[in-house]
PDB file of N, CA and C in Angstrom:
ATOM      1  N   UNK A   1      -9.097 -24.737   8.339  1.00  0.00           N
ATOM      2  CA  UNK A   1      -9.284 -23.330   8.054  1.00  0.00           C
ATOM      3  C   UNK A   1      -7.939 -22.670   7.776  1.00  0.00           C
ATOM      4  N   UNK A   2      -6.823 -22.463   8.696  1.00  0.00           N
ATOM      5  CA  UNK A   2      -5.698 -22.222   8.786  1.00  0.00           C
ATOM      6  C   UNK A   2      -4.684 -22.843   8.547  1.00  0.00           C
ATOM      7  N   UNK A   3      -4.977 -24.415   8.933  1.00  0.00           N
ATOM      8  CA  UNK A   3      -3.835 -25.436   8.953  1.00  0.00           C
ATOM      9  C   UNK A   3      -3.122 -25.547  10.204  1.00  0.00           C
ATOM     10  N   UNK A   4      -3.928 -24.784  11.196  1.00  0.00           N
ATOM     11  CA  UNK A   4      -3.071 -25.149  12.689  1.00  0.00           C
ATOM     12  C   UNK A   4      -4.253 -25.244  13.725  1.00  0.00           C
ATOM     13  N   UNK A   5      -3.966 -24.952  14.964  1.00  0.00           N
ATOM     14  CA  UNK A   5      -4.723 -25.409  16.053  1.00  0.00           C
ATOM     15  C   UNK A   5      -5.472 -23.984  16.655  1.00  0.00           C
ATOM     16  N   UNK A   6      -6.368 -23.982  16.881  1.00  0.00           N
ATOM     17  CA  UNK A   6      -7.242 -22.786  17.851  1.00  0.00           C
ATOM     18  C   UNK A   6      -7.342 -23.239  19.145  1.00  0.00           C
ATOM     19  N   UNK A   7      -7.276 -22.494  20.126  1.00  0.00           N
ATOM     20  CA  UNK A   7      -7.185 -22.492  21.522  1.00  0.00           C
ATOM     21  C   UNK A   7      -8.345 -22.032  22.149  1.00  0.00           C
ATOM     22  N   UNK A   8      -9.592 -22.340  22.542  1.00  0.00           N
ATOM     23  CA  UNK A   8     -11.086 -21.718  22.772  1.00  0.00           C
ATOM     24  C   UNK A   8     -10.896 -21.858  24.562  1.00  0.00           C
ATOM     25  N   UNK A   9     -11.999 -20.870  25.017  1.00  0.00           N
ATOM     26  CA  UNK A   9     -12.512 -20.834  26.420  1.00  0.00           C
ATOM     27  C   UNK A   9     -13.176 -19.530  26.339  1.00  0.00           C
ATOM     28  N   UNK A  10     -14.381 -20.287  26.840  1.00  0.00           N
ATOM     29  CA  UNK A  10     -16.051 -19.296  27.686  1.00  0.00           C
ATOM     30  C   UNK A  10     -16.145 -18.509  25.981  1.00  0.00           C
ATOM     31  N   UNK A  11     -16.029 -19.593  24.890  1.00  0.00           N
ATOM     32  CA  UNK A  11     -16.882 -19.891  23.791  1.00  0.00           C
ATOM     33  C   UNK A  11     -16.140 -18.330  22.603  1.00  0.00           C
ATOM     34  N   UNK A  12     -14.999 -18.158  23.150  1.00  0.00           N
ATOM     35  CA  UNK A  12     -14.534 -17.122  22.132  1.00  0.00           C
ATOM     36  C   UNK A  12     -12.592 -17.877  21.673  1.00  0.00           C
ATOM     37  N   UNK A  13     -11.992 -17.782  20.506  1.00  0.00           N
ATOM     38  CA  UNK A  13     -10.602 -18.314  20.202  1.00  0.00           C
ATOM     39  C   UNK A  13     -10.214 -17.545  21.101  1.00  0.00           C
ATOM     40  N   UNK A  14      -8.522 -17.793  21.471  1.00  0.00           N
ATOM     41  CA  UNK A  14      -7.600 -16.370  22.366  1.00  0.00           C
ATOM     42  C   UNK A  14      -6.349 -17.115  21.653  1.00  0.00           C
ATOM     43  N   UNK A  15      -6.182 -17.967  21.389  1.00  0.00           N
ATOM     44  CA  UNK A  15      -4.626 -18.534  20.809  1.00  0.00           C
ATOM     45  C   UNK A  15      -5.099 -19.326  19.482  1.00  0.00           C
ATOM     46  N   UNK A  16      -3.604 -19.232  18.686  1.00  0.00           N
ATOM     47  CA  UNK A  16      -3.725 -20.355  17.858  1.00  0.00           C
ATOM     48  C   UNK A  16      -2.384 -20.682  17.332  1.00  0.00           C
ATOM     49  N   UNK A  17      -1.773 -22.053  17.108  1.00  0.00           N
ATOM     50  CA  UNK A  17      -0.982 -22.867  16.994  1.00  0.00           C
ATOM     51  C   UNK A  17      -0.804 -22.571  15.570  1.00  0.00           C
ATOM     52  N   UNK A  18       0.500 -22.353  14.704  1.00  0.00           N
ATOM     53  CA  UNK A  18       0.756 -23.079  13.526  1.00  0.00           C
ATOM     54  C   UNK A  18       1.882 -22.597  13.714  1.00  0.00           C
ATOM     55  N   UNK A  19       2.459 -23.781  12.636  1.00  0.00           N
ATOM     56  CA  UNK A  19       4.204 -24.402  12.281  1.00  0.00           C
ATOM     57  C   UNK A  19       4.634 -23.989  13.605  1.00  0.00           C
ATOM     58  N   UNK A  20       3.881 -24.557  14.786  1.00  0.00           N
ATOM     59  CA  UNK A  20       4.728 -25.565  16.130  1.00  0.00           C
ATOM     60  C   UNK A  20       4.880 -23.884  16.973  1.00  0.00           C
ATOM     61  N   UNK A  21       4.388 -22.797  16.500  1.00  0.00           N
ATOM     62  CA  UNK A  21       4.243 -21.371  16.841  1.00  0.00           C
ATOM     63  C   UNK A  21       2.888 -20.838  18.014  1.00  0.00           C
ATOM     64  N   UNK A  22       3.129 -20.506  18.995  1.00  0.00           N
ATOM     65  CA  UNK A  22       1.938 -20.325  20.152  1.00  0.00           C
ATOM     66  C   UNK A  22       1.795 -18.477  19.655  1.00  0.00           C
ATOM     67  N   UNK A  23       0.192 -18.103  18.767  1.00  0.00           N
ATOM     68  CA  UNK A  23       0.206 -16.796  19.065  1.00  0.00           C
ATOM     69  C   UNK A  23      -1.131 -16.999  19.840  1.00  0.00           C
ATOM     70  N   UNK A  24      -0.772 -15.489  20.092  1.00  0.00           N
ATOM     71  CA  UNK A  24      -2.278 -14.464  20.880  1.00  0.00           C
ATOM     72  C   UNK A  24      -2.823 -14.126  20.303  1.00  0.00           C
ATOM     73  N   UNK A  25      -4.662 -13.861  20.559  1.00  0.00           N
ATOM     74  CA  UNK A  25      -5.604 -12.754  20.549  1.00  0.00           C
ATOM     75  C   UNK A  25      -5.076 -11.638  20.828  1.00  0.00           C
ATOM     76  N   UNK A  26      -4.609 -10.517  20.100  1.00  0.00           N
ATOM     77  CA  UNK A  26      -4.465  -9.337  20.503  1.00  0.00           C
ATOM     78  C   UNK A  26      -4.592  -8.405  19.687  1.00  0.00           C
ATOM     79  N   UNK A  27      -5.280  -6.576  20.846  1.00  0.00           N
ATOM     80  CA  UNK A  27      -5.657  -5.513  19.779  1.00  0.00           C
ATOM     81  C   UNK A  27      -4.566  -4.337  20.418  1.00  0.00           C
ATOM     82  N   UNK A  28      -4.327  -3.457  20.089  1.00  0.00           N
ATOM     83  CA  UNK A  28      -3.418  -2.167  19.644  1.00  0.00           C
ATOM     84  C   UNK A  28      -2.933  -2.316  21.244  1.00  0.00           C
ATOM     85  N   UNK A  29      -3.379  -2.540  22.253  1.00  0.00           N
ATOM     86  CA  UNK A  29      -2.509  -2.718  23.655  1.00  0.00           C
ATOM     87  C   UNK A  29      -1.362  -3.485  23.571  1.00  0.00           C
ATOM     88  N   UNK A  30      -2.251  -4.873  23.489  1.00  0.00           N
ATOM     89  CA  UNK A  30      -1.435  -5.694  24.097  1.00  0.00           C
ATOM     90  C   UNK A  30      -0.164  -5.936  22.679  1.00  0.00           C
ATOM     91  N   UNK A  31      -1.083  -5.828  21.299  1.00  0.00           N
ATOM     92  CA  UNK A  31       0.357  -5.377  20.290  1.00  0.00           C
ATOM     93  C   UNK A  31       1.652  -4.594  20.612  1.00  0.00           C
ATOM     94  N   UNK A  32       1.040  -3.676  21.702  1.00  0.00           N
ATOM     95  CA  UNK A  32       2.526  -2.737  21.809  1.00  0.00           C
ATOM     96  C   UNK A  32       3.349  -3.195  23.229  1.00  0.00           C
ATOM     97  N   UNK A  33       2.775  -4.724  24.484  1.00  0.00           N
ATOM     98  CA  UNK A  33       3.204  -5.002  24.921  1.00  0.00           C
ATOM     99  C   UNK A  33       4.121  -6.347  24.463  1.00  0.00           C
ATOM    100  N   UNK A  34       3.334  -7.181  23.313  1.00  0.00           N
ATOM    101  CA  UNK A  34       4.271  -8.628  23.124  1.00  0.00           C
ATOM    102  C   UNK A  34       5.124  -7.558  22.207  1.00  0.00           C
ATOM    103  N   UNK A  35       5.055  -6.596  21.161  1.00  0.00           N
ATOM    104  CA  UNK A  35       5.853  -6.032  20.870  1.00  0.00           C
ATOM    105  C   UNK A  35       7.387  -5.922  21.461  1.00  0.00           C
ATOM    106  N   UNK A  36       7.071  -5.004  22.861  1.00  0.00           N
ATOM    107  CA  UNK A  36       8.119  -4.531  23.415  1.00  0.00           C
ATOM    108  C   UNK A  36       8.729  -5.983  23.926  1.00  0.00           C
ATOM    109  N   UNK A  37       8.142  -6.959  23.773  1.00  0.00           N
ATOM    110  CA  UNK A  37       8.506  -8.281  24.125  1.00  0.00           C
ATOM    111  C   UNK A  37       9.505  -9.327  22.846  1.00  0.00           C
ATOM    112  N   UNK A  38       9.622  -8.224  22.257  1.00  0.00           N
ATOM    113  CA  UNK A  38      10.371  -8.582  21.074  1.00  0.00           C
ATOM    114  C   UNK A  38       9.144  -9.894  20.107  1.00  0.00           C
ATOM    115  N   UNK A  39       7.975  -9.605  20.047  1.00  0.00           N
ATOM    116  CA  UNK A  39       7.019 -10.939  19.422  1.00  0.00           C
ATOM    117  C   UNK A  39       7.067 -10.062  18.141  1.00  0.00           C
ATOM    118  N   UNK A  40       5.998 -10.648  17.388  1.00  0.00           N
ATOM    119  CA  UNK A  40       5.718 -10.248  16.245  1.00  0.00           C
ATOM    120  C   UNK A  40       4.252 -11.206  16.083  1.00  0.00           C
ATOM    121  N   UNK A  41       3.513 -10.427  14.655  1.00  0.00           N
ATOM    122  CA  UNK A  41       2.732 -10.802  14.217  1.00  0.00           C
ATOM    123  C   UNK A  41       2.319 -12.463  13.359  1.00  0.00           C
ATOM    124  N   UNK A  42       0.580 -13.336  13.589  1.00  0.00           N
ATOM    125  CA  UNK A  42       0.856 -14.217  12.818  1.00  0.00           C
ATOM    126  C   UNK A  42       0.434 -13.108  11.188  1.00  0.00           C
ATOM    127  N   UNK A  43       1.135 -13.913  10.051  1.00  0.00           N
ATOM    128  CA  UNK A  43       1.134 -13.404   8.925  1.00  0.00           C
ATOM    129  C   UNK A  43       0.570 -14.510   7.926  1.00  0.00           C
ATOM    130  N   UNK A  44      -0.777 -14.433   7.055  1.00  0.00           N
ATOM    131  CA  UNK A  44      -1.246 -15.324   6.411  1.00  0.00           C
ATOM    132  C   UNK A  44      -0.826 -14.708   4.860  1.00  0.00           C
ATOM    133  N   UNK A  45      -0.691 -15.641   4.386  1.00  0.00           N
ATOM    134  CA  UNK A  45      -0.443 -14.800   2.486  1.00  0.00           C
ATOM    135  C   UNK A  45      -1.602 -16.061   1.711  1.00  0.00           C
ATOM    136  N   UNK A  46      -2.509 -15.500   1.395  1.00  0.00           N
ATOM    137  CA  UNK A  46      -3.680 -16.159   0.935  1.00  0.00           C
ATOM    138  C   UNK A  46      -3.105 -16.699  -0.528  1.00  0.00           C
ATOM    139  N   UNK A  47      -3.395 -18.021  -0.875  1.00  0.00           N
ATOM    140  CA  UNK A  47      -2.887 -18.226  -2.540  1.00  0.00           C
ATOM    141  C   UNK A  47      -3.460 -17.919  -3.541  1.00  0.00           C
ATOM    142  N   UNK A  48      -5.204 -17.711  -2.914  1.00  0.00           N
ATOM    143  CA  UNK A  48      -6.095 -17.502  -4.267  1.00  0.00           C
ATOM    144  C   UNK A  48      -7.078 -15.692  -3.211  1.00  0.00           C
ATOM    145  N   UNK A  49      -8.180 -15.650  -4.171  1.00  0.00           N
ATOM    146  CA  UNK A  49      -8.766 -14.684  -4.016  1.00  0.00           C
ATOM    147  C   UNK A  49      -8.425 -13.355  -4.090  1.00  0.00           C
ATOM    148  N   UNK A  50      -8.810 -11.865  -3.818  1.00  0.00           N
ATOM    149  CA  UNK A  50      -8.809 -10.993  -4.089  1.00  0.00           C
ATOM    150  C   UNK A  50      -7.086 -10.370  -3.796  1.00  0.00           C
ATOM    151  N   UNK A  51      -6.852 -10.994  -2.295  1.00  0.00           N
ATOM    152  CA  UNK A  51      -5.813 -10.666  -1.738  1.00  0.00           C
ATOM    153  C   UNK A  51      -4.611 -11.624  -1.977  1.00  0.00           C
ATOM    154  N   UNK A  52      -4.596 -12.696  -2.702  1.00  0.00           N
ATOM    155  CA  UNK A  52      -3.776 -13.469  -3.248  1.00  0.00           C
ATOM    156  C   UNK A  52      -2.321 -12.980  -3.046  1.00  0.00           C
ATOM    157  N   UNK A  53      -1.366 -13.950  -2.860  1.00  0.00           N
ATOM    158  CA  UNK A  53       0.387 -13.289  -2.585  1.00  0.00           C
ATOM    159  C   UNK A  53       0.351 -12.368  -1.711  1.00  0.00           C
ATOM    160  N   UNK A  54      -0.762 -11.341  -0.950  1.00  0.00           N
ATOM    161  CA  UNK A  54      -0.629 -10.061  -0.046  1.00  0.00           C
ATOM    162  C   UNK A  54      -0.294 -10.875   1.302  1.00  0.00           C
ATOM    163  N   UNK A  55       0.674 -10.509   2.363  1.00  0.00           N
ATOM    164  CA  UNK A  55       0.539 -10.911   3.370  1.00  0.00           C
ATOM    165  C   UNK A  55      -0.622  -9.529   4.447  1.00  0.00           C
ATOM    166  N   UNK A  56      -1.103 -10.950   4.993  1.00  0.00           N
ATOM    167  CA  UNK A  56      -2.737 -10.717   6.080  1.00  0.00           C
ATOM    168  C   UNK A  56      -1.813 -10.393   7.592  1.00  0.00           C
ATOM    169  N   UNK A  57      -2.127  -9.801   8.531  1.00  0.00           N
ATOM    170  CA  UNK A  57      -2.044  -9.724   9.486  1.00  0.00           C
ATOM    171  C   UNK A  57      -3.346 -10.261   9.955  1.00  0.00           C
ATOM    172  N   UNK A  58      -3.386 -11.415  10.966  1.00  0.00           N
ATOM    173  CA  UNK A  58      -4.354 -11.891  11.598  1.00  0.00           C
ATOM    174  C   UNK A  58      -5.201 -11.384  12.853  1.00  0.00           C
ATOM    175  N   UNK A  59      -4.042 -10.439  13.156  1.00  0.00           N
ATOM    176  CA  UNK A  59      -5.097  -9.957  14.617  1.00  0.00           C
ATOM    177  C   UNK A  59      -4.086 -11.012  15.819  1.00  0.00           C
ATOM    178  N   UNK A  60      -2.991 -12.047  15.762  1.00  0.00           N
ATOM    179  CA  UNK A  60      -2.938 -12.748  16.487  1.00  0.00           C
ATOM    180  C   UNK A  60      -0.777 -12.268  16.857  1.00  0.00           C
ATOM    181  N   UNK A  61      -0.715 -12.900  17.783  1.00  0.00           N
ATOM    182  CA  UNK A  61       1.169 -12.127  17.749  1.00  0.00           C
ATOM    183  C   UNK A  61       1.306 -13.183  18.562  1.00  0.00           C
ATOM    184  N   UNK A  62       2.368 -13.774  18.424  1.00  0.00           N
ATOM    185  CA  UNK A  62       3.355 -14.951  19.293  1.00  0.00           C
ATOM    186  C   UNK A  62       3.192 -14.878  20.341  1.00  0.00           C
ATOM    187  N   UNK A  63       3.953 -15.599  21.500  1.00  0.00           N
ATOM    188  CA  UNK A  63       3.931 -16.005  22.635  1.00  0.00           C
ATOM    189  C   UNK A  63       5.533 -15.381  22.825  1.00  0.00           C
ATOM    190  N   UNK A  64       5.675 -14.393  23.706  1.00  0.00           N
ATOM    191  CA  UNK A  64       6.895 -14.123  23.889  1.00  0.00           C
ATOM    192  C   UNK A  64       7.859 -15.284  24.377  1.00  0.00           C
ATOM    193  N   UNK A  65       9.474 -15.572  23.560  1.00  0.00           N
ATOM    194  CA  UNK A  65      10.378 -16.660  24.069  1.00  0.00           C
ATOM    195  C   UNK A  65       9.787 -16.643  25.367  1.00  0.00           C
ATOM    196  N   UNK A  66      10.042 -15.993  26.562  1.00  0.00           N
ATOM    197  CA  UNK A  66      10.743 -15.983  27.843  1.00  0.00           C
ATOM    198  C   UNK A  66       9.442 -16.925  28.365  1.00  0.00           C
ATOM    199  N   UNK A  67       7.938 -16.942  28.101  1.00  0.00           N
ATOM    200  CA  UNK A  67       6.972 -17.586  28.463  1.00  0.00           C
ATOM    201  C   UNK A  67       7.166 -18.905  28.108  1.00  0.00           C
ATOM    202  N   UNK A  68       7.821 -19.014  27.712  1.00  0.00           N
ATOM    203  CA  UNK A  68       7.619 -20.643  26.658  1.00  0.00           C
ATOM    204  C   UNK A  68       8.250 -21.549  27.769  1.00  0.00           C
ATOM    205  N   UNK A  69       9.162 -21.476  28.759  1.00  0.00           N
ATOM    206  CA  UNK A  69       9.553 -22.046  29.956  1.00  0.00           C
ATOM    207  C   UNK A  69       9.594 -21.444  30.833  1.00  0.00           C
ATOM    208  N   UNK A  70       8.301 -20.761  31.143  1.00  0.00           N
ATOM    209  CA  UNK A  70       7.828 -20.209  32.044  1.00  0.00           C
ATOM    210  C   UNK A  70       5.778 -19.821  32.612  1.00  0.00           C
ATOM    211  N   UNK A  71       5.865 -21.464  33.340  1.00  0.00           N
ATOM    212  CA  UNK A  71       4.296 -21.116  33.036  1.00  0.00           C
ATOM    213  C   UNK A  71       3.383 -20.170  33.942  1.00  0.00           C
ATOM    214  N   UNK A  72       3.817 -19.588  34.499  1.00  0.00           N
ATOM    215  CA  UNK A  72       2.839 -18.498  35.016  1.00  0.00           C
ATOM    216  C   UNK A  72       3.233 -16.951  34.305  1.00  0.00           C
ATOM    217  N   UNK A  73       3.920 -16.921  33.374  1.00  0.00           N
ATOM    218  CA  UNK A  73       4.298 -15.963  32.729  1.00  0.00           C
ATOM    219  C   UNK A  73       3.790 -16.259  31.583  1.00  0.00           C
ATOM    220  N   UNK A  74       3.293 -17.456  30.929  1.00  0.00           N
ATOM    221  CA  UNK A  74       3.024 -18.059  29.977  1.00  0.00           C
ATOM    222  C   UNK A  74       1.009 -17.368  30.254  1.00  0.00           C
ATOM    223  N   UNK A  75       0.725 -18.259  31.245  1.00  0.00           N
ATOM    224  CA  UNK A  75      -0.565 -17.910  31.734  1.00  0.00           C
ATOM    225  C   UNK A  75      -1.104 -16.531  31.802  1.00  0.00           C
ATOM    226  N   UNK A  76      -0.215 -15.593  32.239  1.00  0.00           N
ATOM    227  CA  UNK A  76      -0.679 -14.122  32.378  1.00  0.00           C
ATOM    228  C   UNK A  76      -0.668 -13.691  31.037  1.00  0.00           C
ATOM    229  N   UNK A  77      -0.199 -13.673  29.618  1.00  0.00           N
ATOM    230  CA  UNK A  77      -0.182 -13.298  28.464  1.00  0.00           C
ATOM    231  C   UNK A  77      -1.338 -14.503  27.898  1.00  0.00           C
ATOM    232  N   UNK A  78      -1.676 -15.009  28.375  1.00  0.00           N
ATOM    233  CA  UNK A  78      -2.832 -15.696  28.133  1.00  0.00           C
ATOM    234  C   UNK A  78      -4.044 -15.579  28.785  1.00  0.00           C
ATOM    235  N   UNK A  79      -4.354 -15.114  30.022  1.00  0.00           N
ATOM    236  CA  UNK A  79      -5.416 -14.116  30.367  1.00  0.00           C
ATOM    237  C   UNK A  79      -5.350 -12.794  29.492  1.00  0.00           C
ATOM    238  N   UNK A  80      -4.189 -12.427  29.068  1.00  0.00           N
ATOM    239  CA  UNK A  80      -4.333 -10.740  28.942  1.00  0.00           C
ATOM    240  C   UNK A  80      -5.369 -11.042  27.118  1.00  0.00           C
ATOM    241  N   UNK A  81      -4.941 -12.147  26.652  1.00  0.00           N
ATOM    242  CA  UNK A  81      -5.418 -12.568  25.229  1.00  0.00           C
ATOM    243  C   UNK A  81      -6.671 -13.075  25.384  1.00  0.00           C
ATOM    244  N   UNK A  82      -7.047 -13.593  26.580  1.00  0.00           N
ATOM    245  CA  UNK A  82      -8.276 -14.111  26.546  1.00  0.00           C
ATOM    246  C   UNK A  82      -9.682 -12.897  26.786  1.00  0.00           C
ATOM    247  N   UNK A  83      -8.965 -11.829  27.239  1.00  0.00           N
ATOM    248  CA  UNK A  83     -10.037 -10.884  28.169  1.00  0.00           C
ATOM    249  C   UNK A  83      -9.945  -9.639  26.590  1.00  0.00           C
ATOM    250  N   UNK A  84      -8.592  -9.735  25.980  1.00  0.00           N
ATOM    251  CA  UNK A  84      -9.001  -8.785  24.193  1.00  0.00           C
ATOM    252  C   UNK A  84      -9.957  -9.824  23.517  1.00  0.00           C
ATOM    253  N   UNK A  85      -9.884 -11.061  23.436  1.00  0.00           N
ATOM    254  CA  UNK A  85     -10.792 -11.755  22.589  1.00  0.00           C
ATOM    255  C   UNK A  85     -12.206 -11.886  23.617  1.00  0.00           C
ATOM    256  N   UNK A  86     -12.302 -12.175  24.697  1.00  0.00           N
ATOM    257  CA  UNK A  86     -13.954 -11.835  25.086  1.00  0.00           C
ATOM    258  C   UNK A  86     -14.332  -9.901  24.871  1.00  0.00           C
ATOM    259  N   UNK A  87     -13.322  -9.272  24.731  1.00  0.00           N
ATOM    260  CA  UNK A  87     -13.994  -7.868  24.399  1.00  0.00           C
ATOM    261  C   UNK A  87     -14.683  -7.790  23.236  1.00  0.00           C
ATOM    262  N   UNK A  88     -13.907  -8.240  22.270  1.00  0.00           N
ATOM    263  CA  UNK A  88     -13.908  -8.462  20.633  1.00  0.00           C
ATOM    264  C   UNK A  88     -15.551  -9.455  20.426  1.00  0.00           C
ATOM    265  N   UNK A  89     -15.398  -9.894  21.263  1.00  0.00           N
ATOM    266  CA  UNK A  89     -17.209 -10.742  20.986  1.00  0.00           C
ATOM    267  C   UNK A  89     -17.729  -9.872  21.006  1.00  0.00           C
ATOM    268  N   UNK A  90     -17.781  -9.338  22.316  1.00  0.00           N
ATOM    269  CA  UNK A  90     -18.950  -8.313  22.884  1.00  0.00           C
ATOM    270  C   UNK A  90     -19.028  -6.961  22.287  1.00  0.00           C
ATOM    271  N   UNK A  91     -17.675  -6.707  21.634  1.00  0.00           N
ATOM    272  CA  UNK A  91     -18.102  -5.326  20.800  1.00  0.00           C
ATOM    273  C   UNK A  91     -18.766  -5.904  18.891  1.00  0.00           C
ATOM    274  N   UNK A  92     -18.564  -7.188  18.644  1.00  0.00           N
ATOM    275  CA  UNK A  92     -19.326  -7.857  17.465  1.00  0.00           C
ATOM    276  C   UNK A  92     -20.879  -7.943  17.887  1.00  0.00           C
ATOM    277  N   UNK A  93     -21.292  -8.082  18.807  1.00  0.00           N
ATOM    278  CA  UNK A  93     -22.753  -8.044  19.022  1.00  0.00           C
ATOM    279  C   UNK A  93     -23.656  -7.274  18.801  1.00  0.00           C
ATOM    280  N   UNK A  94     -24.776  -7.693  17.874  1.00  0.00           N
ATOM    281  CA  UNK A  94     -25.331  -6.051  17.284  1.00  0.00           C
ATOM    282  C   UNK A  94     -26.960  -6.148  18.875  1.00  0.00           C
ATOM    283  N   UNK A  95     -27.027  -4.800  18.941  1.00  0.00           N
ATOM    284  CA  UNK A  95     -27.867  -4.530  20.113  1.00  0.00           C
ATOM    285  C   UNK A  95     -29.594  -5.033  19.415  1.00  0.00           C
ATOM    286  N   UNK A  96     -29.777  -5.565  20.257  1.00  0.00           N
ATOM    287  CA  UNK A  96     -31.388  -6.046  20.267  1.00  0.00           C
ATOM    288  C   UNK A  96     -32.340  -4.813  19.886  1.00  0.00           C
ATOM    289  N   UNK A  97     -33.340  -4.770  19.008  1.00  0.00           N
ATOM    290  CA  UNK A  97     -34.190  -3.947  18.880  1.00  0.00           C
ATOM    291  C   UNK A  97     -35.343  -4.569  19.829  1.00  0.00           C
TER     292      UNK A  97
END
């Protein structure tokens, strides 16, 4: 799909891997916390279709350095990604008639 790795648990993505890169599930919060964490966004630039050459913002932002040898700091930005991506299901769900 992407060319890298997805990270799943309790049946929703929260991470995904490419070019050797750990991002997050994240929405306008936790953006302005890996932010202040000096992260940044993953960025797709599609080759064909409507949006062709445009770079995509995915919805997904790095793994701040300081986590990367640090695993319970690693883990807590990975709950905080896992609990925006189980929101993100549950607000996609259309209500039962």
């Amino acid at each position: 799909m992407f060319g890298g790795a997805g990270g799943y648990a309790d049946g929703v993505m929260f991470l995904l891997i490419a070019d050797d890169v750990i991002y997050l599930k994240a929405n306008d919060a936790l953006k302005a916390e890996l932010g202040a964490e000096g992260s940044g966004p993953f960025v797709w630039t599609p080759e064909n279709g409507p949006r062709a050459g445009e770079q995509v913002e995915m919805g997904y932002w790095r793994l701040p350095e300081s986590a990367l040898d640090d695993p319970e700091e690693a883990t807590a930005w990975g709950r905080k990604a896992l609990a925006v991506a189980k929101a993100a299901k549950v607000s996609l769900k259309k209500p039962k008639r």
